[in-house]
N, C-alpha and C. Protein backbone atom coordinates (compact mmCIF):
# COMPACT_ATOMS: atom_id res chain seq x y z
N UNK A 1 -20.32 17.75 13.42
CA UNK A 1 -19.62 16.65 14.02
C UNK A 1 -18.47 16.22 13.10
N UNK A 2 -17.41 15.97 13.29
CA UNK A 2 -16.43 15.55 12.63
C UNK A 2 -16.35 14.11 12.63
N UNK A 3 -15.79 13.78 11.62
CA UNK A 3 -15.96 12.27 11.30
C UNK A 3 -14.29 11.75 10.85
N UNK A 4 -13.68 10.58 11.69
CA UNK A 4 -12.31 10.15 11.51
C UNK A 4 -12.33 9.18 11.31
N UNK A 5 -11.75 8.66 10.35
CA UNK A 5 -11.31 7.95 9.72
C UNK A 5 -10.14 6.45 10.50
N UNK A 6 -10.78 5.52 10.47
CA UNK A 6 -10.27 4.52 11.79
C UNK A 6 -9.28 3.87 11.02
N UNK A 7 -8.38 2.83 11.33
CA UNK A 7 -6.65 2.14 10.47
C UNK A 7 -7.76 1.02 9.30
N UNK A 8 -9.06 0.67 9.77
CA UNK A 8 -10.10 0.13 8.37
C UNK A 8 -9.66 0.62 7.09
N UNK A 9 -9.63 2.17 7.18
CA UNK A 9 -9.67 3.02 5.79
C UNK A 9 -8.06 3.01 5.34
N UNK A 10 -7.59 2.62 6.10
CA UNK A 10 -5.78 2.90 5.58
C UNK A 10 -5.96 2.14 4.00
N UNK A 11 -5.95 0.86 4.01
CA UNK A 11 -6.18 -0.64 2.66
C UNK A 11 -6.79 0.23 1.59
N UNK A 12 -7.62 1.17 2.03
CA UNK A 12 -8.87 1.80 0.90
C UNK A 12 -7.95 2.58 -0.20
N UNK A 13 -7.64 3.89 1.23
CA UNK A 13 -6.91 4.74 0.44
C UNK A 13 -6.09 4.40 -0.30
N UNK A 14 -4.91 3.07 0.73
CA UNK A 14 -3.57 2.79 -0.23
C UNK A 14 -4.25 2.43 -1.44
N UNK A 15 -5.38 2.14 -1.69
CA UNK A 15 -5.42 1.47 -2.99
C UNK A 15 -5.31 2.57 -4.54
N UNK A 16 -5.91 3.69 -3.64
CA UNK A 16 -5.60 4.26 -5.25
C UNK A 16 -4.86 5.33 -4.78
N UNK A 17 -3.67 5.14 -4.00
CA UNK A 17 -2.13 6.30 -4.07
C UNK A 17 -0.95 5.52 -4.99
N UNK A 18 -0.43 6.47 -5.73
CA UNK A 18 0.64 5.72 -5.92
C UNK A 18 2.18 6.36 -5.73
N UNK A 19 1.85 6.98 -4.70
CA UNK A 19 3.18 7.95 -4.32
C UNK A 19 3.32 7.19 -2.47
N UNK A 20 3.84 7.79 -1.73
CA UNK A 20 4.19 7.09 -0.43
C UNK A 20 3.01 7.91 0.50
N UNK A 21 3.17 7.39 1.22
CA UNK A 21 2.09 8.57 2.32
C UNK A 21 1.92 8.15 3.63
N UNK A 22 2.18 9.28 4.48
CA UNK A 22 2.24 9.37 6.40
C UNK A 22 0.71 8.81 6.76
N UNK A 23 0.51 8.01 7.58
CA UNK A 23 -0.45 7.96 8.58
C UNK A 23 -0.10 8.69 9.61
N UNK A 24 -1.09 9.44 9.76
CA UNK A 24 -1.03 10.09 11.54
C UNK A 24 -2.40 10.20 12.19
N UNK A 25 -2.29 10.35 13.52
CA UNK A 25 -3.28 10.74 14.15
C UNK A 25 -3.92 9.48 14.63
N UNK A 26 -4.34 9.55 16.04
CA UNK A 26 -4.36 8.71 17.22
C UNK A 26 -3.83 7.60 17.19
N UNK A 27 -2.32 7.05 16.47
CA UNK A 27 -1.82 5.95 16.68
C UNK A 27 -1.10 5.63 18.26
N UNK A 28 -1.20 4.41 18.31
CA UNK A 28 -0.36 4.60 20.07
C UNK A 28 -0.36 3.22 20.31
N UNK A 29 0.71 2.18 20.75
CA UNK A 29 0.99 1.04 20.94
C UNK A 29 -0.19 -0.07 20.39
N UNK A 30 -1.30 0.53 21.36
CA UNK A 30 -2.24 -0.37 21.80
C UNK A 30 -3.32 -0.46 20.06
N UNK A 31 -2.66 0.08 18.63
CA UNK A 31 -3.27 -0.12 17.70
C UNK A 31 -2.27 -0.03 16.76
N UNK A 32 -1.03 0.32 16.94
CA UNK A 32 -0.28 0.09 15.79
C UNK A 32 0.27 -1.15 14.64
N UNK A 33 -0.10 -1.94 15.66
CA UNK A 33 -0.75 -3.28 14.80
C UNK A 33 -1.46 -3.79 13.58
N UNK A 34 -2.52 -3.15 13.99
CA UNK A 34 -3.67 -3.04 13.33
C UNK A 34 -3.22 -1.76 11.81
N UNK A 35 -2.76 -1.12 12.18
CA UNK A 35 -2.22 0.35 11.39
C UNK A 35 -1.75 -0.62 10.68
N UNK A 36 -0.50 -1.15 10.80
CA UNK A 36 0.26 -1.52 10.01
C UNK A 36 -0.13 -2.70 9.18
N UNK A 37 -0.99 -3.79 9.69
CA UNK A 37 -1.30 -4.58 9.10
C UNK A 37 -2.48 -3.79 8.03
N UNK A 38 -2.65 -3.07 8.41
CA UNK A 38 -3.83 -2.18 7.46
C UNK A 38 -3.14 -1.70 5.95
N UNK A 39 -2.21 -1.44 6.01
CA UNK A 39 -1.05 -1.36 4.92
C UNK A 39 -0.17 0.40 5.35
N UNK A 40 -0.20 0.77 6.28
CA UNK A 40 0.71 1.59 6.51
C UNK A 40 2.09 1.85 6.96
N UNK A 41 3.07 2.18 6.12
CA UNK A 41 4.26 1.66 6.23
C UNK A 41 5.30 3.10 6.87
N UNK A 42 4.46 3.97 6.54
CA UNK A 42 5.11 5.76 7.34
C UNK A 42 3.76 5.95 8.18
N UNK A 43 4.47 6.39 9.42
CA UNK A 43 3.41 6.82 10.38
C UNK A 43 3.97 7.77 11.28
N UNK A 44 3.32 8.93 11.41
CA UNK A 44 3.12 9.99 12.28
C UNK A 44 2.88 10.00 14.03
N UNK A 45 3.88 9.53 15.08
CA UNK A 45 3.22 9.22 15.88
C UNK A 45 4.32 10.47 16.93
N UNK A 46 2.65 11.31 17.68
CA UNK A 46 3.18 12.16 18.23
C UNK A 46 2.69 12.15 19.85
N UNK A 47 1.64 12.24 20.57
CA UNK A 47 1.32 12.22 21.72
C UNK A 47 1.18 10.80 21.94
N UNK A 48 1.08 9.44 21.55
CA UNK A 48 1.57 8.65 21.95
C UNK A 48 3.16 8.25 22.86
N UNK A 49 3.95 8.81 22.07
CA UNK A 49 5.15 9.58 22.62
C UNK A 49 5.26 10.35 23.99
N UNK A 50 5.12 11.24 23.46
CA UNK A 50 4.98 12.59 23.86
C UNK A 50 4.29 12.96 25.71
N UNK A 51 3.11 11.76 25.37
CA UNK A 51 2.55 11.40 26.83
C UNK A 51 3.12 10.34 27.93
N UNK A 52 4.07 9.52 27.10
CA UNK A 52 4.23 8.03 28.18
C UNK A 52 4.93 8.77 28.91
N UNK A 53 4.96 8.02 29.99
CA UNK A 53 5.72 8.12 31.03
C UNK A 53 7.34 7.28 30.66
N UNK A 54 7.15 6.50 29.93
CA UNK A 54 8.75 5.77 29.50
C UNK A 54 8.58 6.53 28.12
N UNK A 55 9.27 7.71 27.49
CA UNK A 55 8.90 7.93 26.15
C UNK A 55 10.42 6.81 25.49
N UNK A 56 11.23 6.66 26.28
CA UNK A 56 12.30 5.77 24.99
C UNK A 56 11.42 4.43 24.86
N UNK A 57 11.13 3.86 26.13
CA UNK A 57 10.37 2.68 26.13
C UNK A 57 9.34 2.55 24.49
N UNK A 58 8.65 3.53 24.31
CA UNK A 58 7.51 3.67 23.65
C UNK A 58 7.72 3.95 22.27
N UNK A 59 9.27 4.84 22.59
CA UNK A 59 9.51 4.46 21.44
C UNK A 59 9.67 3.28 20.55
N UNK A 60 11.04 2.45 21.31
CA UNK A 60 11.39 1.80 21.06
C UNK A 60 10.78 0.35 20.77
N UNK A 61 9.96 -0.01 21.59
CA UNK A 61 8.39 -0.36 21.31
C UNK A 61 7.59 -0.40 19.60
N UNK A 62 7.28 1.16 19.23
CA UNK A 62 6.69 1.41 18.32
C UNK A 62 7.94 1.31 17.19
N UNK A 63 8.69 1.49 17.01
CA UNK A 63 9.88 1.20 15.99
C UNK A 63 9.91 -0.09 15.71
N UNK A 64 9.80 -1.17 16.73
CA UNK A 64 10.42 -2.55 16.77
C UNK A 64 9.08 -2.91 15.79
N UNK A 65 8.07 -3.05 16.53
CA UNK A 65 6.18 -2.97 15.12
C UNK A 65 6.33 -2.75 14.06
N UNK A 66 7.46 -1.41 13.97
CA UNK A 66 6.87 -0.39 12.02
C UNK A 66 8.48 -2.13 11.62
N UNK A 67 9.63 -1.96 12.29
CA UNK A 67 10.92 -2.63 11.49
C UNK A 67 9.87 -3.91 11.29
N UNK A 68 9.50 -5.07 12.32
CA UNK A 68 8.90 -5.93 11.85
C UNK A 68 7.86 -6.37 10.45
N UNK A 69 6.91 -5.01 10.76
CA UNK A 69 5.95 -5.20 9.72
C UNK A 69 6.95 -5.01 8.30
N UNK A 70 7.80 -4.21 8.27
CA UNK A 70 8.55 -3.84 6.67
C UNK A 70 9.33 -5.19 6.62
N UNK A 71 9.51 -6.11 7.31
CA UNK A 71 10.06 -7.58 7.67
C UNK A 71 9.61 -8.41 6.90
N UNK A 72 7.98 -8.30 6.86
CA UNK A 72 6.95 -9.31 6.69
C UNK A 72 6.51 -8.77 5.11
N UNK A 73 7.37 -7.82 4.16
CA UNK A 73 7.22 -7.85 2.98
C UNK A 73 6.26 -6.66 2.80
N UNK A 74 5.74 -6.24 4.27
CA UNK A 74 4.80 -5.08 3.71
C UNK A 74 4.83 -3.84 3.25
């Protein structure tokens, strides 16, 4: 069984990197929030995209989240 790692563990890891580093994998509107408040500041986001039916929408969407959060000092 494979075991993944939920935006909880983002805070963990950042704690002992000290170089920059991508989040990816199952991010998508409805949690990028949470991602980011988790301390992730690069993120990998591909079938979130990739699937909407508005992909600029979704983009533009998920950009406006990552500019805000780097807003808020994070």
């Amino acid at each position: 069984m494979k075991r993944f790692l939920g935006p909880e563990a983002i805070a963990g890891v950042a704690a002992g990197l000290e170089v920059p580093f991508t989040v990816m994998g199952g991010i998508s509107g409805a949690n990028i929030g949470q991602v980011l408040a988790e301390g992730a500041r690069r993120v990998a986001v591909v079938t979130a995209v990739t699937t909407a039916v508005d992909m600029a929408g979704t983009v533009a969407f998920l950009r406006e989240k990552i500019r805000q959060a780097g807003s808020m000092g994070g």
